[in-house]
PDB file of N, CA and C in Angstrom:
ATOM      1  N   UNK A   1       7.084 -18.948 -42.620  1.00  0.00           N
ATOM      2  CA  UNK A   1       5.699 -18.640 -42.432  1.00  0.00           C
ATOM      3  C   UNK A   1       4.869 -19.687 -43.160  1.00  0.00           C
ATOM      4  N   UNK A   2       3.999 -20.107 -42.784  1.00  0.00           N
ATOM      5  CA  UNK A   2       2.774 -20.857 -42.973  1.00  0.00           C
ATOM      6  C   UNK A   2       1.398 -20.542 -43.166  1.00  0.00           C
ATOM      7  N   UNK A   3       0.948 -20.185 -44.652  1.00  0.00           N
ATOM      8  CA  UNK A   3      -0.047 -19.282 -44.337  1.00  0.00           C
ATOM      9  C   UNK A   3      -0.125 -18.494 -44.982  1.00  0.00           C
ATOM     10  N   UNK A   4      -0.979 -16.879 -44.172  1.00  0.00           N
ATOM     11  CA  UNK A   4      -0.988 -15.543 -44.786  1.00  0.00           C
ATOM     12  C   UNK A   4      -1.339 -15.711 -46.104  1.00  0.00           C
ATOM     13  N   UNK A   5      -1.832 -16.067 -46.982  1.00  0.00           N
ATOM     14  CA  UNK A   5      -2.512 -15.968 -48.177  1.00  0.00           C
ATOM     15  C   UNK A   5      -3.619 -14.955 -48.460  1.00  0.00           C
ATOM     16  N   UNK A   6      -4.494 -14.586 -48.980  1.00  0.00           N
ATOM     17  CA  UNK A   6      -5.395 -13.657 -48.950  1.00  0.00           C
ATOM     18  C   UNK A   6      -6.204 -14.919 -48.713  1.00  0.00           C
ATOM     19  N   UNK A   7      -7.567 -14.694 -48.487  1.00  0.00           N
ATOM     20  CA  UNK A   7      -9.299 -15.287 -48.342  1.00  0.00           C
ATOM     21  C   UNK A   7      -9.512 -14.684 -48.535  1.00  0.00           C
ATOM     22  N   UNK A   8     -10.673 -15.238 -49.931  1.00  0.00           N
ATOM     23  CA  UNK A   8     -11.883 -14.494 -50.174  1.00  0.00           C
ATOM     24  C   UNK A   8     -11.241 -13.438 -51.775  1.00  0.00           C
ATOM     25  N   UNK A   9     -12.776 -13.386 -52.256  1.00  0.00           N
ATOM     26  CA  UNK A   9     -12.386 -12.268 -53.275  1.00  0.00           C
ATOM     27  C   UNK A   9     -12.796 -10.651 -52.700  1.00  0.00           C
ATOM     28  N   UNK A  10     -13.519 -10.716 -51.588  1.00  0.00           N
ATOM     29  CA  UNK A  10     -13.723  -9.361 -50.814  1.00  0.00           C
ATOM     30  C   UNK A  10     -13.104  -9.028 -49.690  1.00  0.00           C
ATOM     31  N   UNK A  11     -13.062  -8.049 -49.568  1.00  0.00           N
ATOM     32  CA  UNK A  11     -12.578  -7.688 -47.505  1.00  0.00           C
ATOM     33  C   UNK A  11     -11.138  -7.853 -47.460  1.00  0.00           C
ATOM     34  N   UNK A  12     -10.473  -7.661 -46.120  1.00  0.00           N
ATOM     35  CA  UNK A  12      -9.303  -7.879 -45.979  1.00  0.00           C
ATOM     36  C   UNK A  12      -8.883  -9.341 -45.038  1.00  0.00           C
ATOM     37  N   UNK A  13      -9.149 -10.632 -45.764  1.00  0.00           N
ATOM     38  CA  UNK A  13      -8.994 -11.751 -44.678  1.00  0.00           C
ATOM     39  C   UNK A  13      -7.934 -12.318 -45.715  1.00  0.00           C
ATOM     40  N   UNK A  14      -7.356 -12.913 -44.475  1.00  0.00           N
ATOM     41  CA  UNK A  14      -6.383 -13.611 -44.693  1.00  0.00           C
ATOM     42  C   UNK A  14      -6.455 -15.280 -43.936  1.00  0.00           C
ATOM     43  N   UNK A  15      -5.546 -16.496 -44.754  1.00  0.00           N
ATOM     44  CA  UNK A  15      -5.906 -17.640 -44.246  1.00  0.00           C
ATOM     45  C   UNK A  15      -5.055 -17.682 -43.208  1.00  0.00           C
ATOM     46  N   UNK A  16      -5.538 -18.355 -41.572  1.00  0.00           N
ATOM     47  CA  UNK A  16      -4.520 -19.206 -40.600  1.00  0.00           C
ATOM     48  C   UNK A  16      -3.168 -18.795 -41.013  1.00  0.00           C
ATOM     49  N   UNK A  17      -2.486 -18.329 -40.107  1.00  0.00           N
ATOM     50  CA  UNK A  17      -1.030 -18.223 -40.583  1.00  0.00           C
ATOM     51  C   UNK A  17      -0.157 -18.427 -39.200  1.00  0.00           C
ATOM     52  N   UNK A  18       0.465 -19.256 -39.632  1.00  0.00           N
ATOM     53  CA  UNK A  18       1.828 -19.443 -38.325  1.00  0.00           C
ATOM     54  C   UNK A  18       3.380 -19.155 -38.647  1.00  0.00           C
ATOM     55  N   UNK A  19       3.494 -17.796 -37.902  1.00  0.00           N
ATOM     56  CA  UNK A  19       4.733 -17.482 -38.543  1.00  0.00           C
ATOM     57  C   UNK A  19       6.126 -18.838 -37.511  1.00  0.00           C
ATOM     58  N   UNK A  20       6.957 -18.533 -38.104  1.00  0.00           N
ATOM     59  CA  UNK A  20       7.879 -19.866 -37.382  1.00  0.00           C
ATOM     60  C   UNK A  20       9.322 -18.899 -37.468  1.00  0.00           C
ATOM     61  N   UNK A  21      10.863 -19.363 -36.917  1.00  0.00           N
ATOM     62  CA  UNK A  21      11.783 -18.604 -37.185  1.00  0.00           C
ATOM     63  C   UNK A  21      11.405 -17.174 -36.397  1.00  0.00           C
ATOM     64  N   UNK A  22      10.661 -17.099 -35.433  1.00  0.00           N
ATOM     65  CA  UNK A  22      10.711 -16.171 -35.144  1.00  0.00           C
ATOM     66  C   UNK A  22      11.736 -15.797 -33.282  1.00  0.00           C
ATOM     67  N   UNK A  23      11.753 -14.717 -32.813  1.00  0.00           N
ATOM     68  CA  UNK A  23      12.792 -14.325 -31.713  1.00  0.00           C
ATOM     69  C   UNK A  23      12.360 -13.161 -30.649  1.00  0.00           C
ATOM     70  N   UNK A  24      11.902 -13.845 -29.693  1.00  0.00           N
ATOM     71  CA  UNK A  24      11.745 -12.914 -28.657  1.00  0.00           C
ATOM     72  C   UNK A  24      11.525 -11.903 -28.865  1.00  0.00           C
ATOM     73  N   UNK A  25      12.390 -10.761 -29.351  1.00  0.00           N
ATOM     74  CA  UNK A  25      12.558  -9.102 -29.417  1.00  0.00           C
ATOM     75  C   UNK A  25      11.995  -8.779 -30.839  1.00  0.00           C
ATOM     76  N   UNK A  26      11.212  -9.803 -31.915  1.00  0.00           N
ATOM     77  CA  UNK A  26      10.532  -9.363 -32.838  1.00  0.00           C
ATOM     78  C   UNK A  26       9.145  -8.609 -32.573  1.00  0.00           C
ATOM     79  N   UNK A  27       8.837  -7.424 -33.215  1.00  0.00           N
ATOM     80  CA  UNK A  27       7.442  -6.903 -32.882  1.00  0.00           C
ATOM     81  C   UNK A  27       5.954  -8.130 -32.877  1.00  0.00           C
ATOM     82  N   UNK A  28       6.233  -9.059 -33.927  1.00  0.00           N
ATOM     83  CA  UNK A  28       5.228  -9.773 -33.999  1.00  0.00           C
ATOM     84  C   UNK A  28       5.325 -10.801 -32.955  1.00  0.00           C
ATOM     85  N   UNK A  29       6.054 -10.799 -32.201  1.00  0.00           N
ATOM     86  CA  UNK A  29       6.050 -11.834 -30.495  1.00  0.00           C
ATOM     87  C   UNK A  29       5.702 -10.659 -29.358  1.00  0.00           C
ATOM     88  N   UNK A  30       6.226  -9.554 -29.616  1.00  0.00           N
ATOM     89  CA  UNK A  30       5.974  -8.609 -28.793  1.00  0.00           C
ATOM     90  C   UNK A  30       4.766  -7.695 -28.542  1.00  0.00           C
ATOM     91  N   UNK A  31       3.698  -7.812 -29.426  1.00  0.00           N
ATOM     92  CA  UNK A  31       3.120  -6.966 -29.626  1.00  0.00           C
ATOM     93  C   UNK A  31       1.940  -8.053 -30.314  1.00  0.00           C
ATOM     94  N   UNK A  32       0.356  -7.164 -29.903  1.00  0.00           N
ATOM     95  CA  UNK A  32      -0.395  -8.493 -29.568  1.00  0.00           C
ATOM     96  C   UNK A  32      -1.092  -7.991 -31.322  1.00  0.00           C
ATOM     97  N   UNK A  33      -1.719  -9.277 -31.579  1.00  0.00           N
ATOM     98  CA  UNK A  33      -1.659  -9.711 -32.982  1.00  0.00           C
ATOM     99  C   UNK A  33      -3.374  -9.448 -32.865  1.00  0.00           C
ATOM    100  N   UNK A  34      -4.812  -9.279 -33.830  1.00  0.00           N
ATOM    101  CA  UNK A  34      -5.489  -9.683 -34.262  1.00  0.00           C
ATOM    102  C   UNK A  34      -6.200 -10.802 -35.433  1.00  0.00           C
ATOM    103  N   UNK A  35      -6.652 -11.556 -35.387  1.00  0.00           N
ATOM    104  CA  UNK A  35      -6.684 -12.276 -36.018  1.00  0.00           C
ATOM    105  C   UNK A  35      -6.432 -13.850 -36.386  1.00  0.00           C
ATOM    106  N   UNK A  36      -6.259 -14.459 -37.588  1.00  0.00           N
ATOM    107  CA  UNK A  36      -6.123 -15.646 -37.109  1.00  0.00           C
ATOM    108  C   UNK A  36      -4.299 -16.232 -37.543  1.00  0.00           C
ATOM    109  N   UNK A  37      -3.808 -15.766 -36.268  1.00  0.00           N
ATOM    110  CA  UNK A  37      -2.315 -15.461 -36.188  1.00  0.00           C
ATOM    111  C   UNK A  37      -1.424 -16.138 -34.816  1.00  0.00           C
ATOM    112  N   UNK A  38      -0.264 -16.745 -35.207  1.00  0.00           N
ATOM    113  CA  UNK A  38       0.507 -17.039 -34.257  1.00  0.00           C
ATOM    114  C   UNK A  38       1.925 -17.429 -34.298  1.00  0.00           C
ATOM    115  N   UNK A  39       2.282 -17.052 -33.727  1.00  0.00           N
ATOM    116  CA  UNK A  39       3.837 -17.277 -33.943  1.00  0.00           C
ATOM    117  C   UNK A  39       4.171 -19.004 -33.054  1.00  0.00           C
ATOM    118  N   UNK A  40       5.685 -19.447 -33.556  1.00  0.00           N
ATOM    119  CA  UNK A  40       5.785 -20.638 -32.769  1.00  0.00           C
ATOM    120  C   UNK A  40       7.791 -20.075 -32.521  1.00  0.00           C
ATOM    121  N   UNK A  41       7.706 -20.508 -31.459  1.00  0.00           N
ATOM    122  CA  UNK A  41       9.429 -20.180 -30.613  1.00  0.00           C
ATOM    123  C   UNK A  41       9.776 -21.659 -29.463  1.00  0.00           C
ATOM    124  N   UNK A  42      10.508 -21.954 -30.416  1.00  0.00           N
ATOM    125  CA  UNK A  42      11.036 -23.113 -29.569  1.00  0.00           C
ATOM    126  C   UNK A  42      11.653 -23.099 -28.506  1.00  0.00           C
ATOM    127  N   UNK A  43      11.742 -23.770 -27.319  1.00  0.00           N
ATOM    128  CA  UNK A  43      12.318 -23.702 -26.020  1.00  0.00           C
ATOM    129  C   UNK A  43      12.918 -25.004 -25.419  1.00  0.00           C
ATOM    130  N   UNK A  44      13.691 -24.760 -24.405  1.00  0.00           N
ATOM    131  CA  UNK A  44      14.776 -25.916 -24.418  1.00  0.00           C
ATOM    132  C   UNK A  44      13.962 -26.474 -23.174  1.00  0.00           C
ATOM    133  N   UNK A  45      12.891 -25.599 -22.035  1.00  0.00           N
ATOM    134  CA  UNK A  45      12.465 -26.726 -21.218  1.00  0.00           C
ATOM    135  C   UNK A  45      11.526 -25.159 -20.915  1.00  0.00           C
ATOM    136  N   UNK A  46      10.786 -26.001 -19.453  1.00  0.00           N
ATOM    137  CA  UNK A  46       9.484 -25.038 -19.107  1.00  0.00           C
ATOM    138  C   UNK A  46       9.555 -23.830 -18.464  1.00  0.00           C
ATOM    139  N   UNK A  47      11.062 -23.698 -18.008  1.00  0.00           N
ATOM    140  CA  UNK A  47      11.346 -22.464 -17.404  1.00  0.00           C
ATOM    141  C   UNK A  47      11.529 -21.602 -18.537  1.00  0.00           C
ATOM    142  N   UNK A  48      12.442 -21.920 -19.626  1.00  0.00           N
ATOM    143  CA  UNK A  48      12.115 -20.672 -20.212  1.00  0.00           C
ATOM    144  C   UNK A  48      10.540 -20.115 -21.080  1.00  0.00           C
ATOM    145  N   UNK A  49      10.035 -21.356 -21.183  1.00  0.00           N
ATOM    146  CA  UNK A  49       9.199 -20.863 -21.642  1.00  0.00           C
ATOM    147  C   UNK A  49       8.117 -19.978 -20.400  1.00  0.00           C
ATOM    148  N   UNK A  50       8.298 -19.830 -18.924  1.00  0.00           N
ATOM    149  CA  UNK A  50       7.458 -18.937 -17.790  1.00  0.00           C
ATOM    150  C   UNK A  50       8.331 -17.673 -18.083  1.00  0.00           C
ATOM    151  N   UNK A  51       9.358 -17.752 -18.373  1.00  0.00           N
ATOM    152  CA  UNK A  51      10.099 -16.369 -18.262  1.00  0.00           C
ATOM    153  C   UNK A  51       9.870 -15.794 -19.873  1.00  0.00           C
ATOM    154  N   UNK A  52       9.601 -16.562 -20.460  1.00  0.00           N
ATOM    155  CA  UNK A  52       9.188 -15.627 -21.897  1.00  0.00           C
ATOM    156  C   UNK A  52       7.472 -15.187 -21.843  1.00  0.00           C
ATOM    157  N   UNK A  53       6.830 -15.832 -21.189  1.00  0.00           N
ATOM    158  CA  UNK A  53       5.568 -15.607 -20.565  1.00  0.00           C
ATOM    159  C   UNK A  53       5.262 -14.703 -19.303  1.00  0.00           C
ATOM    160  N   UNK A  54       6.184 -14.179 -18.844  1.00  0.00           N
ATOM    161  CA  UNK A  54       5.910 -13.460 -17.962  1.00  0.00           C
ATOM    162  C   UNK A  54       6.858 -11.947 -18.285  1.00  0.00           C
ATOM    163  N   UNK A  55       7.867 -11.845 -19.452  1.00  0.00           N
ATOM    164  CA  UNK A  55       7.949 -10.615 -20.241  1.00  0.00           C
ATOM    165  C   UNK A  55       7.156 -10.031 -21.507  1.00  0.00           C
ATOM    166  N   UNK A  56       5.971  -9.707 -20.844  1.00  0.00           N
ATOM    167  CA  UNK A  56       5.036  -9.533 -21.946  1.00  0.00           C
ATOM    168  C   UNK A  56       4.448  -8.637 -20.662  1.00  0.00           C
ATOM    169  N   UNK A  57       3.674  -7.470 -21.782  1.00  0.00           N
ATOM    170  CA  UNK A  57       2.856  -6.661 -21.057  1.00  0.00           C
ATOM    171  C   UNK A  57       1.614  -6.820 -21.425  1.00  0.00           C
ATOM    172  N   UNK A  58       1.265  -7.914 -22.104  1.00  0.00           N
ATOM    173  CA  UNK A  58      -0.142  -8.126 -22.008  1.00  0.00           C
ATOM    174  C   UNK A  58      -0.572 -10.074 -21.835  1.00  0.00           C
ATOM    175  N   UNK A  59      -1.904 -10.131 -21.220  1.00  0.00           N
ATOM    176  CA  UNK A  59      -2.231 -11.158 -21.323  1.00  0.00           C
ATOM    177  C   UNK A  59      -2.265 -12.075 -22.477  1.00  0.00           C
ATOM    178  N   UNK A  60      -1.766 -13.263 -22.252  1.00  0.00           N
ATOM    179  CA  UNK A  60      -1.539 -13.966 -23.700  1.00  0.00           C
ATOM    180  C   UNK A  60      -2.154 -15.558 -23.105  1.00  0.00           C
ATOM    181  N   UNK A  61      -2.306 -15.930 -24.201  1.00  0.00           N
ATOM    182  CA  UNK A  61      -2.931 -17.655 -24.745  1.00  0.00           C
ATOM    183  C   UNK A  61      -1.839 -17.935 -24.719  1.00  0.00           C
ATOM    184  N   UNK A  62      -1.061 -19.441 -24.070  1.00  0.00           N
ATOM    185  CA  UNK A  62      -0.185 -19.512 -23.892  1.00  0.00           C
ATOM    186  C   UNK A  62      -0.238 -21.621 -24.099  1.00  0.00           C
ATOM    187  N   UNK A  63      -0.588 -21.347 -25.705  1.00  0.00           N
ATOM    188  CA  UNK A  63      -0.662 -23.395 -26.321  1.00  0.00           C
ATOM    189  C   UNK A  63       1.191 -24.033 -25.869  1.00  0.00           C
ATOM    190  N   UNK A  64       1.255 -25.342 -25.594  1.00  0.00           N
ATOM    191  CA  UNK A  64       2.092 -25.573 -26.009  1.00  0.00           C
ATOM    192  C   UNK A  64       1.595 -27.026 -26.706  1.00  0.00           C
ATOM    193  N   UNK A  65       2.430 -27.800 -27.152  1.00  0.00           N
ATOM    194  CA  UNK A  65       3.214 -28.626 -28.116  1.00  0.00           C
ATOM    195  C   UNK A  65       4.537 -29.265 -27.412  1.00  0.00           C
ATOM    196  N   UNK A  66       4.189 -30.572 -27.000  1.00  0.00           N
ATOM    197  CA  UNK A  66       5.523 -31.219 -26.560  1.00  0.00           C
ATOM    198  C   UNK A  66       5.427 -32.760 -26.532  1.00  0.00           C
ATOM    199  N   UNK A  67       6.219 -33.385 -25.917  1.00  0.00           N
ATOM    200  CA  UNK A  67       6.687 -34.364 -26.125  1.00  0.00           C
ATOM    201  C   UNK A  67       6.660 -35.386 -24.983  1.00  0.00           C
ATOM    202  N   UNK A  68       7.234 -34.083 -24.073  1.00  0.00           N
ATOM    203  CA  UNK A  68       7.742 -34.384 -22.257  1.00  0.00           C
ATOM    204  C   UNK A  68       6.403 -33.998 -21.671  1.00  0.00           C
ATOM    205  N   UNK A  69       5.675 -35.237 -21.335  1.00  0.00           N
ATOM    206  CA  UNK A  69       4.310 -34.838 -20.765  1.00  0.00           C
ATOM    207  C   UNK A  69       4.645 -33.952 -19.401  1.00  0.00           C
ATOM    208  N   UNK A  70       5.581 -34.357 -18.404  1.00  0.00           N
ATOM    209  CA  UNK A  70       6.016 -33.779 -17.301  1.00  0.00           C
ATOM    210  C   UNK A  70       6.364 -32.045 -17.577  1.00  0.00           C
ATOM    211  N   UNK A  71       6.988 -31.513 -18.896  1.00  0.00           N
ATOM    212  CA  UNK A  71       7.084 -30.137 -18.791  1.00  0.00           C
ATOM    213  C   UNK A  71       5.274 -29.546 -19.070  1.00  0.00           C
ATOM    214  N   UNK A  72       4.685 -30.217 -19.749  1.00  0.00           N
ATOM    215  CA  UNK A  72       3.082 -29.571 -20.358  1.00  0.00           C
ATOM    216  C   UNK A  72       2.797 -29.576 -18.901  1.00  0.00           C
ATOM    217  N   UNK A  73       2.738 -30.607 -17.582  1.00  0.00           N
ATOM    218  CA  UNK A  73       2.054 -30.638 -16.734  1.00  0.00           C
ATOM    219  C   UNK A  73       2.608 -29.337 -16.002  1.00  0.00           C
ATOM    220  N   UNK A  74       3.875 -28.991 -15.668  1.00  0.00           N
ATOM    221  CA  UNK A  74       4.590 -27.889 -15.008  1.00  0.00           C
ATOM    222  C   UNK A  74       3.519 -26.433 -15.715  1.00  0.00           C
ATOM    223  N   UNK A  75       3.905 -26.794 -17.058  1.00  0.00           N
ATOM    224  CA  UNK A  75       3.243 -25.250 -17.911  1.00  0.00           C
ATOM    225  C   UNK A  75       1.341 -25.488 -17.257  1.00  0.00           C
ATOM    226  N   UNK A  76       0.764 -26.005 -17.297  1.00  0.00           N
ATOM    227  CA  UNK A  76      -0.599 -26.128 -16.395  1.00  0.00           C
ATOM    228  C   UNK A  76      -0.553 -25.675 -15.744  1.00  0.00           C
ATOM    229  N   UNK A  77       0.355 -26.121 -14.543  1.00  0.00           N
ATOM    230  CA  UNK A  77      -0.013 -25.364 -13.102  1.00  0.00           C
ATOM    231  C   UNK A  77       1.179 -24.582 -12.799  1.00  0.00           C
ATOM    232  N   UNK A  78       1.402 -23.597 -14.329  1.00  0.00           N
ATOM    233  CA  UNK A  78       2.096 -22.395 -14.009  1.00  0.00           C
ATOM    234  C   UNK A  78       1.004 -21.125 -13.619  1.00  0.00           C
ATOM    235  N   UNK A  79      -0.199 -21.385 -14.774  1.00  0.00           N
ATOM    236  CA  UNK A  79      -1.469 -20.521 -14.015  1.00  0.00           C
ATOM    237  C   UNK A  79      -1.196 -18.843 -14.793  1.00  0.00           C
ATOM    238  N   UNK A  80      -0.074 -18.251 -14.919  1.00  0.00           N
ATOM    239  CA  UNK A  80       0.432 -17.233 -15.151  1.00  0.00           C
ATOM    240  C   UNK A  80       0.009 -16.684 -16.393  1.00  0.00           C
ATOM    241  N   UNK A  81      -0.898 -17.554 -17.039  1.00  0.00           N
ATOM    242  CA  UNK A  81      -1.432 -16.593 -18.596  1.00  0.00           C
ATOM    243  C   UNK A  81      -2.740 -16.497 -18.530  1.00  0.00           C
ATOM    244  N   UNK A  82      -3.446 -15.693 -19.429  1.00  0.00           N
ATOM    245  CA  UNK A  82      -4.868 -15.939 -19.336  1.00  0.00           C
ATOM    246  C   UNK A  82      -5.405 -16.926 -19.716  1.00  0.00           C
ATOM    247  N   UNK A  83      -4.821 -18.082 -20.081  1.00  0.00           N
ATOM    248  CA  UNK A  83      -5.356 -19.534 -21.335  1.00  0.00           C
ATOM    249  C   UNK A  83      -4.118 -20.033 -21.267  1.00  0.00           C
ATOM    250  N   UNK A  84      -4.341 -21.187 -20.746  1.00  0.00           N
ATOM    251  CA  UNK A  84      -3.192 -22.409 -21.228  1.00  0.00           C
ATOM    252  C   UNK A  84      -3.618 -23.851 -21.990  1.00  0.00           C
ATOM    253  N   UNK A  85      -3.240 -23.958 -23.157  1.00  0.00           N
ATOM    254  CA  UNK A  85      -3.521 -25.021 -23.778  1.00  0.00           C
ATOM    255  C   UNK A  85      -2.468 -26.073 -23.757  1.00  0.00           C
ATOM    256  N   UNK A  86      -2.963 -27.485 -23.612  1.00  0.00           N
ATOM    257  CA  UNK A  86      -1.781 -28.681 -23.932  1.00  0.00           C
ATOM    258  C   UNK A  86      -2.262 -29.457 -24.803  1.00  0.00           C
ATOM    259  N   UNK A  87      -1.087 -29.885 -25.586  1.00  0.00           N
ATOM    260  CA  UNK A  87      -1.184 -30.726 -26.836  1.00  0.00           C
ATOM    261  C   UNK A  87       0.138 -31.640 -27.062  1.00  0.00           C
TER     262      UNK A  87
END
Protein backbone atom coordinates (compact mmCIF):
# COMPACT_ATOMS: atom_id res chain seq x y z
CA UNK A 1 0.00 0.00 0.00
CA UNK A 2 0.94 3.49 -0.84
CA UNK A 3 -0.59 5.95 1.13
CA UNK A 4 -3.58 5.84 3.60
CA UNK A 5 -2.03 8.11 6.14
CA UNK A 6 -4.46 10.29 8.04
CA UNK A 7 -4.93 14.27 6.57
CA UNK A 8 -5.52 16.84 8.49
CA UNK A 9 -5.80 17.32 12.30
CA UNK A 10 -9.82 17.20 11.89
CA UNK A 11 -12.42 14.94 10.12
CA UNK A 12 -11.89 11.61 8.79
CA UNK A 13 -9.46 12.17 5.54
CA UNK A 14 -7.07 10.28 4.54
CA UNK A 15 -4.02 10.92 1.91
CA UNK A 16 -4.21 9.30 -1.97
CA UNK A 17 -3.72 5.76 -1.38
CA UNK A 18 -2.92 2.96 -3.90
CA UNK A 19 -3.27 -0.27 -2.57
CA UNK A 20 -0.90 -2.76 -4.83
CA UNK A 21 -0.57 -6.81 -4.23
CA UNK A 22 -3.90 -6.95 -4.56
CA UNK A 23 -6.36 -10.16 -6.33
CA UNK A 24 -9.43 -10.25 -8.07
CA UNK A 25 -11.68 -11.96 -5.28
CA UNK A 26 -10.43 -9.26 -2.63
CA UNK A 27 -13.42 -7.09 -1.25
CA UNK A 28 -11.42 -3.95 -1.98
CA UNK A 29 -11.36 -4.86 -6.02
CA UNK A 30 -14.77 -6.10 -5.61
CA UNK A 31 -16.63 -3.74 -4.03
CA UNK A 32 -16.75 -0.03 -4.99
CA UNK A 33 -14.49 2.24 -2.87
CA UNK A 34 -15.23 6.07 -1.85
CA UNK A 35 -12.74 8.32 -1.88
CA UNK A 36 -9.36 9.01 -2.87
CA UNK A 37 -8.61 5.21 -3.47
CA UNK A 38 -7.38 2.63 -5.92
CA UNK A 39 -6.15 -0.48 -6.27
CA UNK A 40 -3.46 -1.57 -9.11
CA UNK A 41 -3.63 -5.56 -10.58
CA UNK A 42 -1.32 -6.42 -13.07
CA UNK A 43 -2.25 -8.21 -16.32
CA UNK A 44 -0.49 -10.20 -18.86
CA UNK A 45 -2.37 -8.49 -21.99
CA UNK A 46 -5.85 -6.66 -22.82
CA UNK A 47 -8.06 -9.51 -22.75
CA UNK A 48 -7.70 -10.14 -19.41
CA UNK A 49 -7.86 -7.06 -18.38
CA UNK A 50 -11.99 -6.83 -20.50
CA UNK A 51 -12.77 -9.94 -18.63
CA UNK A 52 -11.78 -8.53 -15.22
CA UNK A 53 -13.79 -5.44 -16.35
CA UNK A 54 -16.69 -6.94 -17.29
CA UNK A 55 -16.96 -9.18 -13.78
CA UNK A 56 -17.96 -6.42 -11.80
CA UNK A 57 -21.43 -5.41 -10.94
CA UNK A 58 -20.89 -1.99 -11.02
CA UNK A 59 -19.66 0.70 -13.33
CA UNK A 60 -16.00 1.38 -12.94
CA UNK A 61 -13.10 3.97 -14.17
CA UNK A 62 -11.12 1.77 -15.88
CA UNK A 63 -7.02 3.87 -16.07
CA UNK A 64 -4.51 1.87 -17.52
CA UNK A 65 -0.64 2.16 -17.49
CA UNK A 66 1.38 0.43 -20.20
CA UNK A 67 4.01 0.17 -22.32
CA UNK A 68 2.39 -1.63 -25.51
CA UNK A 69 0.72 1.38 -27.04
CA UNK A 70 -1.29 -1.26 -29.28
CA UNK A 71 -2.94 -3.00 -25.99
CA UNK A 72 -4.01 0.90 -24.43
CA UNK A 73 -5.44 1.40 -28.04
CA UNK A 74 -7.55 -2.14 -27.88
CA UNK A 75 -8.57 -1.03 -24.01
CA UNK A 76 -10.06 2.48 -25.81
CA UNK A 77 -12.16 1.01 -28.09
CA UNK A 78 -13.22 -1.63 -25.64
CA UNK A 79 -15.95 1.15 -24.63
CA UNK A 80 -17.22 -1.34 -21.81
CA UNK A 81 -16.59 0.95 -18.63
CA UNK A 82 -17.95 4.12 -17.70
CA UNK A 83 -14.30 6.05 -18.08
CA UNK A 84 -11.36 4.85 -19.76
CA UNK A 85 -8.13 6.46 -19.13
CA UNK A 86 -4.59 5.94 -21.04
CA UNK A 87 -1.28 6.60 -19.79
Amino acid sequence: MVGGNRWGETGYYIEPTVFTHTTPDMSIVREEIFGPVTISIPFSDENEVIEAANDSEYGRMLPTISTATQGNIALLNFGGSGMIGSN
